[in-house]
PDB file of N, CA and C in Angstrom:
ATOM      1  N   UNK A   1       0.839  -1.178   0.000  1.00  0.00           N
ATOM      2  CA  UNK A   1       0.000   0.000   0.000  1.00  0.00           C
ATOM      3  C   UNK A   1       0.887   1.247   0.000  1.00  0.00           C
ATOM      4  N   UNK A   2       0.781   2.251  -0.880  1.00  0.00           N
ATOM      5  CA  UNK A   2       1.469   3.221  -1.302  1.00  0.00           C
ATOM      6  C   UNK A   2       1.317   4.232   0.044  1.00  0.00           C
ATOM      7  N   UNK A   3       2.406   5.040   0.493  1.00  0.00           N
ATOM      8  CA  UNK A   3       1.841   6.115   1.611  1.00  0.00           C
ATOM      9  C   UNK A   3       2.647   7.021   0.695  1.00  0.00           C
ATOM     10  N   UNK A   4       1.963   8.396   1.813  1.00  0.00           N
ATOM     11  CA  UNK A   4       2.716   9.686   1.183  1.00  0.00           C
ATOM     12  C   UNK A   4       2.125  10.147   0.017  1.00  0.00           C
ATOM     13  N   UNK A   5       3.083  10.987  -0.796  1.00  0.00           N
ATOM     14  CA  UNK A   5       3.102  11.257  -2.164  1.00  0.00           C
ATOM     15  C   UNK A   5       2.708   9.961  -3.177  1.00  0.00           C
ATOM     16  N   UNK A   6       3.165   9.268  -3.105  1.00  0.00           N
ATOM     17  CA  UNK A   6       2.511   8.130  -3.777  1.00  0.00           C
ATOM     18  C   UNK A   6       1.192   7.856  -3.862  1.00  0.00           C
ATOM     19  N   UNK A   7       0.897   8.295  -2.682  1.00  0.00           N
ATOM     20  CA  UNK A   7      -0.573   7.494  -2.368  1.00  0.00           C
ATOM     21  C   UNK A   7      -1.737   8.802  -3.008  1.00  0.00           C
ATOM     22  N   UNK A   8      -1.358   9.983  -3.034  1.00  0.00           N
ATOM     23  CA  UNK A   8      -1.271  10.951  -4.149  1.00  0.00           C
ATOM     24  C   UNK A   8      -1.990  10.545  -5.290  1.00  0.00           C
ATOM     25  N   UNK A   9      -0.866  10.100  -6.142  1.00  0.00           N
ATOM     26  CA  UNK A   9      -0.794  10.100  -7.343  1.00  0.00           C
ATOM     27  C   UNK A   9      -1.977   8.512  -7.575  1.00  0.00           C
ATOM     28  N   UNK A  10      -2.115   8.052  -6.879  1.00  0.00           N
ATOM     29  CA  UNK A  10      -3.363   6.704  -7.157  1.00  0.00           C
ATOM     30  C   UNK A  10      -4.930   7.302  -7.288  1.00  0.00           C
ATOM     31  N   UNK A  11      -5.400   6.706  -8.188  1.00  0.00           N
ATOM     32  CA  UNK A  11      -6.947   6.685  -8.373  1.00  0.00           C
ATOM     33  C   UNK A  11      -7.730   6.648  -7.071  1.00  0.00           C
ATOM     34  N   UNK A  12      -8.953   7.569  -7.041  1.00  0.00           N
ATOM     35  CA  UNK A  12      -9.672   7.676  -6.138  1.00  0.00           C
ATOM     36  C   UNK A  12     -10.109   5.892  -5.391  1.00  0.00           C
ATOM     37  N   UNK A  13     -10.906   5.149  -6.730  1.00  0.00           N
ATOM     38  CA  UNK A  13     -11.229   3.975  -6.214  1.00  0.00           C
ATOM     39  C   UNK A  13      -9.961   3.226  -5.598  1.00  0.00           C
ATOM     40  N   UNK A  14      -8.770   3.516  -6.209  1.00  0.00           N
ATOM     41  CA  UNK A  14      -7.634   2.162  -5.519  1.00  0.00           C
ATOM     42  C   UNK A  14      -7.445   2.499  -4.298  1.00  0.00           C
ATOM     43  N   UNK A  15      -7.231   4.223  -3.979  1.00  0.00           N
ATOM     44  CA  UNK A  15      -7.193   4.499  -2.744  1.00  0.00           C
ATOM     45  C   UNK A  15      -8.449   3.650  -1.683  1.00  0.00           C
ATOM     46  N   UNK A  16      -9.695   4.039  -1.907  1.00  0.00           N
ATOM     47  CA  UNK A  16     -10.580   3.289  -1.226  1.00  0.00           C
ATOM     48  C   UNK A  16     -10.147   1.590  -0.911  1.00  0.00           C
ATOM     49  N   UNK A  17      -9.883   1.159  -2.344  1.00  0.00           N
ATOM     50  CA  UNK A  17     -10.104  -0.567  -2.178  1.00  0.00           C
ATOM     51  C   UNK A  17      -8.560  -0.738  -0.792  1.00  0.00           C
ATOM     52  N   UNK A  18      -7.430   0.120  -1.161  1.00  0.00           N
ATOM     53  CA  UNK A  18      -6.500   0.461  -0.285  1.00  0.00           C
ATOM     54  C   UNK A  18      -7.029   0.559   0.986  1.00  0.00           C
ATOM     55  N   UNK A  19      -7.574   1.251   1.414  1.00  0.00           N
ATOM     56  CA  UNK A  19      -8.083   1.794   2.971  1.00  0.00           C
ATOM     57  C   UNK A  19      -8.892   0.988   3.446  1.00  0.00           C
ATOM     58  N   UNK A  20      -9.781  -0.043   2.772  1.00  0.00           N
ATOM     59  CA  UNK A  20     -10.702  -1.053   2.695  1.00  0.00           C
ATOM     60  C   UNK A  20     -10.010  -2.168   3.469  1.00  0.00           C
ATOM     61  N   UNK A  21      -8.800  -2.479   2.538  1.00  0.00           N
ATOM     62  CA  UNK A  21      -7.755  -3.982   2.856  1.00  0.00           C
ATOM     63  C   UNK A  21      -7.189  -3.509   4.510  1.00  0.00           C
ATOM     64  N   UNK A  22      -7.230  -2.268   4.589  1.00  0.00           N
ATOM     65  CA  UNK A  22      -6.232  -1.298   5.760  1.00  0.00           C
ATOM     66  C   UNK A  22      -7.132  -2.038   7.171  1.00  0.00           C
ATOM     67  N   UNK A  23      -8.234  -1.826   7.086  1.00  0.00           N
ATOM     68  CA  UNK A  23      -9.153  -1.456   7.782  1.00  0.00           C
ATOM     69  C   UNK A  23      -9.564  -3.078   8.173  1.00  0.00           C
ATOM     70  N   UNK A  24      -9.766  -3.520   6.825  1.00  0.00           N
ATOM     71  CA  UNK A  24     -10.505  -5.330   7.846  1.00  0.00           C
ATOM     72  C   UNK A  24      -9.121  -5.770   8.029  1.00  0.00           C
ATOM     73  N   UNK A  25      -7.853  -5.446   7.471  1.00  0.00           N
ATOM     74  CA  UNK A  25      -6.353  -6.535   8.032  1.00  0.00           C
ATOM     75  C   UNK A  25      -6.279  -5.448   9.821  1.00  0.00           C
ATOM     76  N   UNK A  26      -6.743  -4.287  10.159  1.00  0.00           N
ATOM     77  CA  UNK A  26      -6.728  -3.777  11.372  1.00  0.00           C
ATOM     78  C   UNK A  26      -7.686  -4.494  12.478  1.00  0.00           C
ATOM     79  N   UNK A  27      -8.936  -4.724  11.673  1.00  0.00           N
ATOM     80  CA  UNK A  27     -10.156  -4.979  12.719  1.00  0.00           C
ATOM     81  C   UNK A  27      -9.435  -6.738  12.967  1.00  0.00           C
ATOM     82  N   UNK A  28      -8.857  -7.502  11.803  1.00  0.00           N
ATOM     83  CA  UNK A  28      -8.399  -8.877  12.502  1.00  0.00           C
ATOM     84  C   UNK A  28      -7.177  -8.973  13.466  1.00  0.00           C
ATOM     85  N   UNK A  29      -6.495  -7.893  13.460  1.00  0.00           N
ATOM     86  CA  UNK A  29      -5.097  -8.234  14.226  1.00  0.00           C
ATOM     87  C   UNK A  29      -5.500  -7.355  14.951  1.00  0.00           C
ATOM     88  N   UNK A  30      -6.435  -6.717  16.227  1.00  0.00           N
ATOM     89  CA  UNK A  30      -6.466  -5.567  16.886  1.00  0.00           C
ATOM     90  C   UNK A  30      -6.902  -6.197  18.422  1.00  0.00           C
ATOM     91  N   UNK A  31      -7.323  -7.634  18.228  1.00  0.00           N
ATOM     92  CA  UNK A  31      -7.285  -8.185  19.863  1.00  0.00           C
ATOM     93  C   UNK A  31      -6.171  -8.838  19.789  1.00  0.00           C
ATOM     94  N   UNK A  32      -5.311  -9.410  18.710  1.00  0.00           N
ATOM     95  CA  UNK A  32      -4.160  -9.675  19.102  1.00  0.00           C
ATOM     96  C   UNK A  32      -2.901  -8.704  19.336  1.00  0.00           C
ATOM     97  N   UNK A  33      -2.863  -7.651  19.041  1.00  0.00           N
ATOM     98  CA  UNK A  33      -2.157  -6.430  19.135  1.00  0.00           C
ATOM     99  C   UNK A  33      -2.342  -6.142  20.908  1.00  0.00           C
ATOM    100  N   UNK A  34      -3.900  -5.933  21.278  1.00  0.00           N
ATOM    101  CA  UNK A  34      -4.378  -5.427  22.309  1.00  0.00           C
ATOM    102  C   UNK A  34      -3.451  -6.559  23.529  1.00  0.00           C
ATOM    103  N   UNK A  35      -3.742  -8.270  23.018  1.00  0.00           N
ATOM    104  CA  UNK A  35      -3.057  -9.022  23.896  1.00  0.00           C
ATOM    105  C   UNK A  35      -1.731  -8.819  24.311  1.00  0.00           C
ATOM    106  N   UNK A  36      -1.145  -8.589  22.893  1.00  0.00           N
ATOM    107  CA  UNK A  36       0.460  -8.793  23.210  1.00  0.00           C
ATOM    108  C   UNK A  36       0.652  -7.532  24.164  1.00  0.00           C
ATOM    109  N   UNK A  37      -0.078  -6.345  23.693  1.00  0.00           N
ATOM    110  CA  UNK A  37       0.614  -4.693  24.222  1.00  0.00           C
ATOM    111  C   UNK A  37       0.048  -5.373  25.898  1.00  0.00           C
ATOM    112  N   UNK A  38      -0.951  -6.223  26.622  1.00  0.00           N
ATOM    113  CA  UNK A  38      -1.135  -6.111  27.830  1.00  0.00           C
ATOM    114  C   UNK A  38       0.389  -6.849  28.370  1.00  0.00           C
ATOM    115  N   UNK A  39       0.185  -7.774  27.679  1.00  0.00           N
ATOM    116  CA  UNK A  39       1.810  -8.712  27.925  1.00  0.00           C
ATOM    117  C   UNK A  39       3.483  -7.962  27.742  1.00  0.00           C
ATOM    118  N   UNK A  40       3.387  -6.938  26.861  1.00  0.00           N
ATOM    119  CA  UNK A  40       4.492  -6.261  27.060  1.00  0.00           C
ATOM    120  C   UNK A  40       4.437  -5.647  28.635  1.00  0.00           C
ATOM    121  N   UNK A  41       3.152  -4.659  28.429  1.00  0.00           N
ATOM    122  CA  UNK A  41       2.795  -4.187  29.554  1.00  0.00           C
ATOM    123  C   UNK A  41       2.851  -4.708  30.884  1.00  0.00           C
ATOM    124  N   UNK A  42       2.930  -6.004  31.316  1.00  0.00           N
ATOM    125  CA  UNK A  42       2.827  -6.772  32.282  1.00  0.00           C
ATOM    126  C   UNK A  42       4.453  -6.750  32.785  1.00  0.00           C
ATOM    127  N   UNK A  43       5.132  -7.364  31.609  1.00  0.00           N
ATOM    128  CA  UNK A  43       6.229  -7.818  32.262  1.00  0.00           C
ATOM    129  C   UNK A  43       7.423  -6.479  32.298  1.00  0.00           C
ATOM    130  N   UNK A  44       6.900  -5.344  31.697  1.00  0.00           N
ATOM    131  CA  UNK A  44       7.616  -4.026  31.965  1.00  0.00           C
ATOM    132  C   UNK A  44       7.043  -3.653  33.276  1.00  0.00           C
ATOM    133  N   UNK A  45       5.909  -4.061  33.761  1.00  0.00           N
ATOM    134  CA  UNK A  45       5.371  -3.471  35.546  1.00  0.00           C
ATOM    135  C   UNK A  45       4.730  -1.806  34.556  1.00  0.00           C
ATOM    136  N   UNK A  46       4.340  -1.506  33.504  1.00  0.00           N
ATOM    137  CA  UNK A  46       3.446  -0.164  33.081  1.00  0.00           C
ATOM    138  C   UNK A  46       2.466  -0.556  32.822  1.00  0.00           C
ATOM    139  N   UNK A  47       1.287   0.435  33.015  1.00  0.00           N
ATOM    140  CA  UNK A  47       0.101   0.465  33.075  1.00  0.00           C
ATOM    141  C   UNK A  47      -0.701   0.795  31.442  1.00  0.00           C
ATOM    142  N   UNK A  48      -1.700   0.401  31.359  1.00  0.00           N
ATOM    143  CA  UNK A  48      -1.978   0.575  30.028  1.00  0.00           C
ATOM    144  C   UNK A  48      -3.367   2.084  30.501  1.00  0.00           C
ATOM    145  N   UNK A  49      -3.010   3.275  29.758  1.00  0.00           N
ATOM    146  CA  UNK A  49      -3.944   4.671  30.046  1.00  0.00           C
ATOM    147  C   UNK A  49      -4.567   4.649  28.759  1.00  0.00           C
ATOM    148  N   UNK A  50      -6.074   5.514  28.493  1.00  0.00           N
ATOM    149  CA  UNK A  50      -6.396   5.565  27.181  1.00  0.00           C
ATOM    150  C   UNK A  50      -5.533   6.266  26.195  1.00  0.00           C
ATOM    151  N   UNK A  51      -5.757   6.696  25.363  1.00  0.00           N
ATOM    152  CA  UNK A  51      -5.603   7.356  24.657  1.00  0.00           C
ATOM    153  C   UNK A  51      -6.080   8.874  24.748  1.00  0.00           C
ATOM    154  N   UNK A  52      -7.460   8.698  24.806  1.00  0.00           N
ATOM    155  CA  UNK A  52      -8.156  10.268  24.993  1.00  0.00           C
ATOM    156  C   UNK A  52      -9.276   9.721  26.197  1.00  0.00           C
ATOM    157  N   UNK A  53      -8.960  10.910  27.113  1.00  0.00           N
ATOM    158  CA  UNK A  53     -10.639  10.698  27.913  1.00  0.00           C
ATOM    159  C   UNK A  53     -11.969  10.559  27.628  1.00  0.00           C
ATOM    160  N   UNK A  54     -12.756  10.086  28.420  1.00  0.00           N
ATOM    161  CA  UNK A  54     -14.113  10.158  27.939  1.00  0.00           C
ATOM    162  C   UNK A  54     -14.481  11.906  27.387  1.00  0.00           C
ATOM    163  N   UNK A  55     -14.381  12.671  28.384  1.00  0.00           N
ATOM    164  CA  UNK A  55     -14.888  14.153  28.086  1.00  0.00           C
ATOM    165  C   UNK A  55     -14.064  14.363  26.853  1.00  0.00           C
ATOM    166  N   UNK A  56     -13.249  14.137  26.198  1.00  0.00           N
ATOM    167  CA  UNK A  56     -12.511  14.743  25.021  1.00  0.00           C
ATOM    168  C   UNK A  56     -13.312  14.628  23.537  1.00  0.00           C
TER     169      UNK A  56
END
């Protein structure tokens, strides 16, 4: 998948079918991501904080 300037110069639809592949290969690897980051997290003794608060 092209980033940057590259990603530029691509057709409206490839961009989409691009962001498409982005998006379901994210939604399948995102509880295994979530697992490993608790397991890094564990054995470093750090806490996992959100990202943004609720009020934000």
């Amino acid at each position: 998948m092209p980033r940057g300037d590259a990603r530029k110069q691509i057709e409206k639809r490839d961009r989409m079918r691009f962001d498409m592949e982005r998006m379901k290969a994210e939604s399948r690897l995102q509880q295994a991501i979530h697992t490993e980051l608790e397991e890094i997290l564990a054995f470093t003794g750090a806490k996992m904080t959100p990202v943004r608060t609720l009020a934000s």
